[in-house]
PDB file of N, CA and C in Angstrom:
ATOM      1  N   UNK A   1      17.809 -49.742 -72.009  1.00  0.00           N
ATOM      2  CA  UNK A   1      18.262 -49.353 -73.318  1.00  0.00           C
ATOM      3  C   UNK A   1      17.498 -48.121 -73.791  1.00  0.00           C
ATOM      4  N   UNK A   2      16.368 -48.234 -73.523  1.00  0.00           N
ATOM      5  CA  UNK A   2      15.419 -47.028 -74.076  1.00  0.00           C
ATOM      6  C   UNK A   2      15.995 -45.516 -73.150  1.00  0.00           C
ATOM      7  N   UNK A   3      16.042 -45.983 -71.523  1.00  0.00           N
ATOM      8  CA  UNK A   3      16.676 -45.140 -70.927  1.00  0.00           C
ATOM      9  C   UNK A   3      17.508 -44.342 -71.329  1.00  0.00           C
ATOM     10  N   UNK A   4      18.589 -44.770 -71.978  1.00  0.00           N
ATOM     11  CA  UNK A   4      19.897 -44.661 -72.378  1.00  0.00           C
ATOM     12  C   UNK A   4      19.774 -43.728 -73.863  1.00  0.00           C
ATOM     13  N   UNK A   5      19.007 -43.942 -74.741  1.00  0.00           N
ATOM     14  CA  UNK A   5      18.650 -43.487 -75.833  1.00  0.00           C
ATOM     15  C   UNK A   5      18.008 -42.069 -75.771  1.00  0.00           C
ATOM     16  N   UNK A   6      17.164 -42.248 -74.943  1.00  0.00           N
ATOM     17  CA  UNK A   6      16.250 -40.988 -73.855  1.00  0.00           C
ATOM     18  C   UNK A   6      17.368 -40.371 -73.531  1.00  0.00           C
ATOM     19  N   UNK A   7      17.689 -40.305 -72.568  1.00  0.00           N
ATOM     20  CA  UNK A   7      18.956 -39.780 -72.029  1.00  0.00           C
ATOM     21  C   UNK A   7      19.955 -38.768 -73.063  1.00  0.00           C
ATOM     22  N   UNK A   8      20.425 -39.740 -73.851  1.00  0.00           N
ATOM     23  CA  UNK A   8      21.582 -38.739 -74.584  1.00  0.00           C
ATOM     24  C   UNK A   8      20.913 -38.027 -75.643  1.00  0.00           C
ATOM     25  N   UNK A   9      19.660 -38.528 -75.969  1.00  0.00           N
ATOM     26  CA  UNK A   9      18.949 -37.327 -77.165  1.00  0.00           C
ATOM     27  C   UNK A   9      18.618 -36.259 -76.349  1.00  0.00           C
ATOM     28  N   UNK A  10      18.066 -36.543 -75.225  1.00  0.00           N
ATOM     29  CA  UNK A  10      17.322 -35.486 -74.590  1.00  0.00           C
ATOM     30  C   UNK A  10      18.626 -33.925 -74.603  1.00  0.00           C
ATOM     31  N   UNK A  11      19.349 -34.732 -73.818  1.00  0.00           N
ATOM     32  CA  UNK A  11      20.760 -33.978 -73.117  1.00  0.00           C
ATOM     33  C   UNK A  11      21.486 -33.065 -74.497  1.00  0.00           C
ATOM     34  N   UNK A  12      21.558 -34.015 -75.593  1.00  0.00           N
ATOM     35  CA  UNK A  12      21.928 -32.999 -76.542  1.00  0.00           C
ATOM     36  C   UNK A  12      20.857 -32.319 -77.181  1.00  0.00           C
ATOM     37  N   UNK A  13      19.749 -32.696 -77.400  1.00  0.00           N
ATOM     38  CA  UNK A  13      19.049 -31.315 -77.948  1.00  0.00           C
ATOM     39  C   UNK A  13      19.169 -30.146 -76.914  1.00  0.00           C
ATOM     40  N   UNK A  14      19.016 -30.569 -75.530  1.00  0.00           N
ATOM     41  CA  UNK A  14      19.049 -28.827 -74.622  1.00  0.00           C
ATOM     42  C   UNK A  14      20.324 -28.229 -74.567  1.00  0.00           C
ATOM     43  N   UNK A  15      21.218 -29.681 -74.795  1.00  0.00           N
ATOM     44  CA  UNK A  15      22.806 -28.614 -74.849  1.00  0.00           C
ATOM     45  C   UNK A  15      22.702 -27.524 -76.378  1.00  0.00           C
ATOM     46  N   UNK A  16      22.410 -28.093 -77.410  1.00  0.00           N
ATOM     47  CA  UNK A  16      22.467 -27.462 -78.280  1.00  0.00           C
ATOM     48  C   UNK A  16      21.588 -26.276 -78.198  1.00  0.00           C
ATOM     49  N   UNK A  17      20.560 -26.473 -77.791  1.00  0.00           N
ATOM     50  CA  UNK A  17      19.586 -25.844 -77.814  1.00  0.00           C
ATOM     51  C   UNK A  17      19.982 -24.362 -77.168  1.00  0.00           C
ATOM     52  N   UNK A  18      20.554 -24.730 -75.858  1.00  0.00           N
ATOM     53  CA  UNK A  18      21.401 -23.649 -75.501  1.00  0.00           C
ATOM     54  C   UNK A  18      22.498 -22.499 -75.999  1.00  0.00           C
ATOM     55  N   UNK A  19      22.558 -23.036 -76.779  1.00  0.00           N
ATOM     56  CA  UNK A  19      24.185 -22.446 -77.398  1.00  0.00           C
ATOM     57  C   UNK A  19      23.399 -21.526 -78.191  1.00  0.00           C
ATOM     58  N   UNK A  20      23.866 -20.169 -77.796  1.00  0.00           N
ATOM     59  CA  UNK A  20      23.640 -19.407 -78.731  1.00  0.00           C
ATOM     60  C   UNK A  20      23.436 -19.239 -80.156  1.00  0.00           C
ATOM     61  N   UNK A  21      23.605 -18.400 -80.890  1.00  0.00           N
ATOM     62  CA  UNK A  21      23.235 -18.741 -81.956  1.00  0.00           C
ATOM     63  C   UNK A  21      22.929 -19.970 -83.115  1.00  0.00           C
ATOM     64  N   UNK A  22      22.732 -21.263 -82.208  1.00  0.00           N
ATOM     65  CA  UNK A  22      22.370 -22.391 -82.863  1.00  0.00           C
ATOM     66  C   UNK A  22      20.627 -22.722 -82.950  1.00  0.00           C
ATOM     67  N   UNK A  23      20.010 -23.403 -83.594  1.00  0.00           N
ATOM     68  CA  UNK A  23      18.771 -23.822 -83.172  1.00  0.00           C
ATOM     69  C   UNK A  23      18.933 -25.127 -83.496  1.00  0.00           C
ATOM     70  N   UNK A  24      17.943 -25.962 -82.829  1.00  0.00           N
ATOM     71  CA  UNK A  24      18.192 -27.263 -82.219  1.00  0.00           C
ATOM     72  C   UNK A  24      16.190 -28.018 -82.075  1.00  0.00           C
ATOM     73  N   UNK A  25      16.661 -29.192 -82.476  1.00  0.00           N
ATOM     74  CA  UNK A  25      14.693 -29.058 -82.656  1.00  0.00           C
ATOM     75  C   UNK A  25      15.195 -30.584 -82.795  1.00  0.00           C
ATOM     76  N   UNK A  26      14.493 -31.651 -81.876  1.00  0.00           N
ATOM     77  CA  UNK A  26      14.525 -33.027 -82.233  1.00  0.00           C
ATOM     78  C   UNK A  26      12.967 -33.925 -81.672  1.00  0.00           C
ATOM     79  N   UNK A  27      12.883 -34.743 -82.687  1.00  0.00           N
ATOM     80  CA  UNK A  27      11.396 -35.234 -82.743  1.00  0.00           C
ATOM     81  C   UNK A  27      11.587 -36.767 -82.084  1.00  0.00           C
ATOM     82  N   UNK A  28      10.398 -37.192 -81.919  1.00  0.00           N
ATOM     83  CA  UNK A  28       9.858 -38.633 -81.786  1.00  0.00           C
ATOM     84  C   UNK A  28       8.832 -38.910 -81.781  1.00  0.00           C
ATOM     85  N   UNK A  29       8.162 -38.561 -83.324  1.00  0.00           N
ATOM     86  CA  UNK A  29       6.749 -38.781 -83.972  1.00  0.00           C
ATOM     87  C   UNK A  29       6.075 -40.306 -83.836  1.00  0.00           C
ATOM     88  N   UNK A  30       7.078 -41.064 -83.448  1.00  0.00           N
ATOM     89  CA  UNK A  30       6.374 -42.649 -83.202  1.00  0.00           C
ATOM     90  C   UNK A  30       7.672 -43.375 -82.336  1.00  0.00           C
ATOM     91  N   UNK A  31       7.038 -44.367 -81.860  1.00  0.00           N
ATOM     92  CA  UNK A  31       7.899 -44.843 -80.956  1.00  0.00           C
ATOM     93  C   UNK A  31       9.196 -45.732 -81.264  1.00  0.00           C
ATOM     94  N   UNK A  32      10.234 -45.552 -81.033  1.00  0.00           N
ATOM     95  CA  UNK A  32      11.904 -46.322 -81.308  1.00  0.00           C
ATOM     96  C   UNK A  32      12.032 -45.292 -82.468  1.00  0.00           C
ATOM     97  N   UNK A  33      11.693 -44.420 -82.934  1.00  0.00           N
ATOM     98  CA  UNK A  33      12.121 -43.470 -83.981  1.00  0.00           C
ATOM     99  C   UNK A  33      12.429 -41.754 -83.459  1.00  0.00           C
ATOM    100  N   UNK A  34      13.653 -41.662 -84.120  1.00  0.00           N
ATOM    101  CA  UNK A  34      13.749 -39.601 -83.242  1.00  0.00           C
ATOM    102  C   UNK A  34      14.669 -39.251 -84.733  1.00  0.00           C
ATOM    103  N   UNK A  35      14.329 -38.143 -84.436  1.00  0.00           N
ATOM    104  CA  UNK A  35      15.349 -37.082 -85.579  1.00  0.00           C
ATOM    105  C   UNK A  35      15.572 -35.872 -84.676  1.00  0.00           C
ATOM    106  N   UNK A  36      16.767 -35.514 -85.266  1.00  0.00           N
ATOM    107  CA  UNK A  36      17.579 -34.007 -84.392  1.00  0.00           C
ATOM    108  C   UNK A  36      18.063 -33.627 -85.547  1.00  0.00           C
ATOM    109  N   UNK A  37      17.930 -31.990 -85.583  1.00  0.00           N
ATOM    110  CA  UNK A  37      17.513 -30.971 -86.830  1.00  0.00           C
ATOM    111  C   UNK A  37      18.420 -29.829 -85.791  1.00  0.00           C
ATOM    112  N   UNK A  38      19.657 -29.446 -86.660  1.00  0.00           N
ATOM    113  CA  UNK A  38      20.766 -28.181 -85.748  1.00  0.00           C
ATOM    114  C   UNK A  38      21.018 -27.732 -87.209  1.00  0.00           C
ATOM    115  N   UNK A  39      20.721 -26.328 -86.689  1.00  0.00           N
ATOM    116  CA  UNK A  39      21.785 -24.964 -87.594  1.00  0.00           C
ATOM    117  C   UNK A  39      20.994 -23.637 -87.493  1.00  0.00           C
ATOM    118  N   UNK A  40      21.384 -23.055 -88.133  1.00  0.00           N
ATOM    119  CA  UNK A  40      22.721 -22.869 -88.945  1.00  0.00           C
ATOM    120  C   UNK A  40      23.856 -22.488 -87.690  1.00  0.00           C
ATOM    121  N   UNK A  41      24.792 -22.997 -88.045  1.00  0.00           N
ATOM    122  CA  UNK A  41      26.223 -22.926 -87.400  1.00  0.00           C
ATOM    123  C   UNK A  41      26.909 -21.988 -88.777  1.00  0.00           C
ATOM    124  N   UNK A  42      26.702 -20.994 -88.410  1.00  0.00           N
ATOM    125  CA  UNK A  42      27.684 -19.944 -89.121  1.00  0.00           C
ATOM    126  C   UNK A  42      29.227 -19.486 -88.316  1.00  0.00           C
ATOM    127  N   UNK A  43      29.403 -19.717 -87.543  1.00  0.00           N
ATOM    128  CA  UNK A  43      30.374 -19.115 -86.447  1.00  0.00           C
ATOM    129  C   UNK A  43      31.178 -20.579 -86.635  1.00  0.00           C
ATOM    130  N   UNK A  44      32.780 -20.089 -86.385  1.00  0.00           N
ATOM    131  CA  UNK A  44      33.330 -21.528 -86.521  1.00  0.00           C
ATOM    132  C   UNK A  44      33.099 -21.629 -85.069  1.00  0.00           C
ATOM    133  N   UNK A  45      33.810 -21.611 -84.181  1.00  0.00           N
ATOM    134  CA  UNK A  45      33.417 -21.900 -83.116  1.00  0.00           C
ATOM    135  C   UNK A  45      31.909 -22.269 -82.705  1.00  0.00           C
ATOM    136  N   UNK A  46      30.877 -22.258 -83.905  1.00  0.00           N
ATOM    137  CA  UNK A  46      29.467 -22.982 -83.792  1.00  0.00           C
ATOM    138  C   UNK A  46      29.733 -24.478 -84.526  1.00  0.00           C
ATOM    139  N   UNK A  47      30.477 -24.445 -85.133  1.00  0.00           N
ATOM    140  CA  UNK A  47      30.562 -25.757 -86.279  1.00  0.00           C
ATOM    141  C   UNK A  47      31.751 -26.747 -85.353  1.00  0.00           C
ATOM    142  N   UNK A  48      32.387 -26.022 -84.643  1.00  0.00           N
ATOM    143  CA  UNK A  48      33.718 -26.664 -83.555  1.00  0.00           C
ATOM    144  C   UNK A  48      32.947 -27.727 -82.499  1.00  0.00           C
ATOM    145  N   UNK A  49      31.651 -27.277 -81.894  1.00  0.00           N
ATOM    146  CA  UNK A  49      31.066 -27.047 -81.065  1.00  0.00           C
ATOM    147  C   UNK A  49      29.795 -28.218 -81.356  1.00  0.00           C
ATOM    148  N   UNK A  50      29.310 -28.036 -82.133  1.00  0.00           N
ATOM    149  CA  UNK A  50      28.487 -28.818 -82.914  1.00  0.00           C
ATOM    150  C   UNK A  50      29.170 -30.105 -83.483  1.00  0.00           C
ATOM    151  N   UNK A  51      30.742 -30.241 -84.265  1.00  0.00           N
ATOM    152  CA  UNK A  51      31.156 -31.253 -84.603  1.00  0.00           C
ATOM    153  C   UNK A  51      31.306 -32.390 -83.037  1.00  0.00           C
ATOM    154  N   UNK A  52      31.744 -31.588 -82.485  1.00  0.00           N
ATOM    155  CA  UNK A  52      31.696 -32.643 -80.634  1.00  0.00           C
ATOM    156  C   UNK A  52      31.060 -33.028 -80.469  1.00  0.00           C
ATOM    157  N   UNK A  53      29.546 -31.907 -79.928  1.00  0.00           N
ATOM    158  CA  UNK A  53      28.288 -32.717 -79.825  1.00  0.00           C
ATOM    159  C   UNK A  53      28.324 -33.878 -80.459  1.00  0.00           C
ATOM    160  N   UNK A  54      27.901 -34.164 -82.087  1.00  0.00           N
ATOM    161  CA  UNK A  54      27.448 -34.905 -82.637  1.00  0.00           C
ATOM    162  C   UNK A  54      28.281 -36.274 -82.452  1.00  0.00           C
ATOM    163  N   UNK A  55      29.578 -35.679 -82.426  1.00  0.00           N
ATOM    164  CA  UNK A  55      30.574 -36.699 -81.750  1.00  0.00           C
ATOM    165  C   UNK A  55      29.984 -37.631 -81.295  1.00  0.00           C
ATOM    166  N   UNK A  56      29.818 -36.965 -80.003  1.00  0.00           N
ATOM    167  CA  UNK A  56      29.217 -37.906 -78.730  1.00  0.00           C
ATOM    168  C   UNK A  56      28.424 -38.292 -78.895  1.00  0.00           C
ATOM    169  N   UNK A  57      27.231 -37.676 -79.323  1.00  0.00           N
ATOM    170  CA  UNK A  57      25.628 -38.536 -79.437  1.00  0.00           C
ATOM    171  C   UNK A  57      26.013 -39.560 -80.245  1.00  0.00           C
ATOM    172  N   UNK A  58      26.872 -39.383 -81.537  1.00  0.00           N
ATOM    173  CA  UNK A  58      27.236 -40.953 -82.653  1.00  0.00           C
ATOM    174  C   UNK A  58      27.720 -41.942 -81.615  1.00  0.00           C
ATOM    175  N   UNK A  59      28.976 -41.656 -80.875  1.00  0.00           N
ATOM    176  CA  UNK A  59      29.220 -42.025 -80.360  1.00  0.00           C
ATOM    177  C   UNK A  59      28.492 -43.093 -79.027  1.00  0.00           C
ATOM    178  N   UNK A  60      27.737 -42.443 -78.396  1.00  0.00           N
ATOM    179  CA  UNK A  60      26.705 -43.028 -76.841  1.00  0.00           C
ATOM    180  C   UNK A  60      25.702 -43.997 -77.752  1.00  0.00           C
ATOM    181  N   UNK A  61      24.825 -42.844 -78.809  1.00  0.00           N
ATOM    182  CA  UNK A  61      23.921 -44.159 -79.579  1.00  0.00           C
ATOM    183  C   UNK A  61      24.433 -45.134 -79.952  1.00  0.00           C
ATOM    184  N   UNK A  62      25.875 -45.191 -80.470  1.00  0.00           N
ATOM    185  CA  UNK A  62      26.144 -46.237 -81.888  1.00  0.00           C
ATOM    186  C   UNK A  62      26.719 -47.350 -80.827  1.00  0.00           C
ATOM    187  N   UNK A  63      26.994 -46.686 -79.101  1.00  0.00           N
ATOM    188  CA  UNK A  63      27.597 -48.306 -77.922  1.00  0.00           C
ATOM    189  C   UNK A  63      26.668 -48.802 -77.663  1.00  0.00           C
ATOM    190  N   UNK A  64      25.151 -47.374 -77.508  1.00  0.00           N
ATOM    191  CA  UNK A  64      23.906 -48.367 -77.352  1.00  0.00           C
ATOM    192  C   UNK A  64      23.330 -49.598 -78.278  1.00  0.00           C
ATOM    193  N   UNK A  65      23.530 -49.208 -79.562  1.00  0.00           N
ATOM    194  CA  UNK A  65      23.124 -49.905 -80.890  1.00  0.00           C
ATOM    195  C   UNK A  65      23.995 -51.257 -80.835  1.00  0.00           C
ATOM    196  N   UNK A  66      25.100 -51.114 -80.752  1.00  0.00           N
ATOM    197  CA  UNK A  66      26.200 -51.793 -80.446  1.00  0.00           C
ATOM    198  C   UNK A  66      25.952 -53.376 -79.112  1.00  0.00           C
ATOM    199  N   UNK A  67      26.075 -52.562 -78.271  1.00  0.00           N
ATOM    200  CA  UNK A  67      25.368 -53.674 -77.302  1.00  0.00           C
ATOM    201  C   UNK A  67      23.885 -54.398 -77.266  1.00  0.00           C
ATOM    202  N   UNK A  68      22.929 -53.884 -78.211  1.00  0.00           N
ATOM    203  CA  UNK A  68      21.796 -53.946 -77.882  1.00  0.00           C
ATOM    204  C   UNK A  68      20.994 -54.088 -79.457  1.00  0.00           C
ATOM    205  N   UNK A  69      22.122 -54.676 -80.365  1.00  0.00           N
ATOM    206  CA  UNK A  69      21.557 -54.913 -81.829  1.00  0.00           C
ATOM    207  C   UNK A  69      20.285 -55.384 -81.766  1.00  0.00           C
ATOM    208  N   UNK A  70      19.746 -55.703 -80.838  1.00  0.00           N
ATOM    209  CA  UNK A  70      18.461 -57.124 -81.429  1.00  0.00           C
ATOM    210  C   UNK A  70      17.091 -55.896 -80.847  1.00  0.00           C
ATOM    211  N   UNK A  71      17.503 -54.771 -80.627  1.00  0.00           N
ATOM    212  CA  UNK A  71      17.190 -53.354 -80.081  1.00  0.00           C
ATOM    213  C   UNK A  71      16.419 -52.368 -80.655  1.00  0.00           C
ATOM    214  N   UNK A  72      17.752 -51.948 -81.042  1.00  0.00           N
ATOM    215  CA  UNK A  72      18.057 -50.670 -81.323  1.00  0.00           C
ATOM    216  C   UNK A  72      19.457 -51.208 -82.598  1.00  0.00           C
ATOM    217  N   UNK A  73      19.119 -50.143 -83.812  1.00  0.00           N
ATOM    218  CA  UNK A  73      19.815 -49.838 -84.839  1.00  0.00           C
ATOM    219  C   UNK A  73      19.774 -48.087 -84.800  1.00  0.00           C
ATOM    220  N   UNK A  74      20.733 -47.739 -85.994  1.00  0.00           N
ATOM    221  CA  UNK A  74      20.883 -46.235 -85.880  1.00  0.00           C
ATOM    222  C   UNK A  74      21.291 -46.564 -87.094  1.00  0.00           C
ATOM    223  N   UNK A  75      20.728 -44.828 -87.770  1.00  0.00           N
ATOM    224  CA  UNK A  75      21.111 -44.632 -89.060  1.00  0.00           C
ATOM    225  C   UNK A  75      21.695 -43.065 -89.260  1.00  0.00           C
ATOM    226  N   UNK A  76      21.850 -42.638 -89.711  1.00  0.00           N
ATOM    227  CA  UNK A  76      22.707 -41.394 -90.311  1.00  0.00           C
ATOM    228  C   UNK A  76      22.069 -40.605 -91.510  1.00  0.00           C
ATOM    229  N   UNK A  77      21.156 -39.772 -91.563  1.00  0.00           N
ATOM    230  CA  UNK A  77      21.257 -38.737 -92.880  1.00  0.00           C
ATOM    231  C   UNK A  77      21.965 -37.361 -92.415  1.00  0.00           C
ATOM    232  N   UNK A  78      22.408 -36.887 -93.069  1.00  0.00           N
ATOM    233  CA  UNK A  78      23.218 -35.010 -93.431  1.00  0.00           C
ATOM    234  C   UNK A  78      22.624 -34.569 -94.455  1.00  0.00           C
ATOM    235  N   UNK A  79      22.334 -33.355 -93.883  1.00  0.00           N
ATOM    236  CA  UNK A  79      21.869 -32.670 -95.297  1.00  0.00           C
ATOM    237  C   UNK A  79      22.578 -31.331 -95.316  1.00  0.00           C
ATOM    238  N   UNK A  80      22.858 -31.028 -96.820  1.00  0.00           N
ATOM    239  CA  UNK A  80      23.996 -29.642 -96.455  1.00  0.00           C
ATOM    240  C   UNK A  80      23.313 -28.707 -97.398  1.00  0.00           C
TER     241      UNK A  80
END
């Protein structure tokens, strides 16, 4: 489970991280806890691009969270 969590944070911070004009910065200051910090997405095709990503990571975490409640939980802040 931890694998799995590892895994898809890792994979999307370097995807993002990659993408041009995006910046991409994600933590894990203590253990079972991470935050991922993206922008500015000024370009639509940055915000197109970025809405997927996040897609997926909601997505992979929330089957991990999902299968593995007694685990792993997930929460959600946005800040605009």
């Amino acid at each position: 489970m931890c694998a799995a969590v590892s895994a898809l944070a890792r994979t999307a911070v370097k995807v993002l991280g990659e993408r041009k004009g995006l910046e991409a910065r994600g933590e894990a200051l203590q253990r079972g806890s991470m935050s991922l910090k993206v922008g500015p997405a000024l370009r639509e095709a940055d915000r197109v691009f970025l809405s997927a990503a996040g897609a997926f990571l909601l997505e992979g975490l929330g089957s991990v969270a999902a299968e593995y409640p007694q685990n792993c939980t997930m929460s959600v802040t946005t800040e605009r």
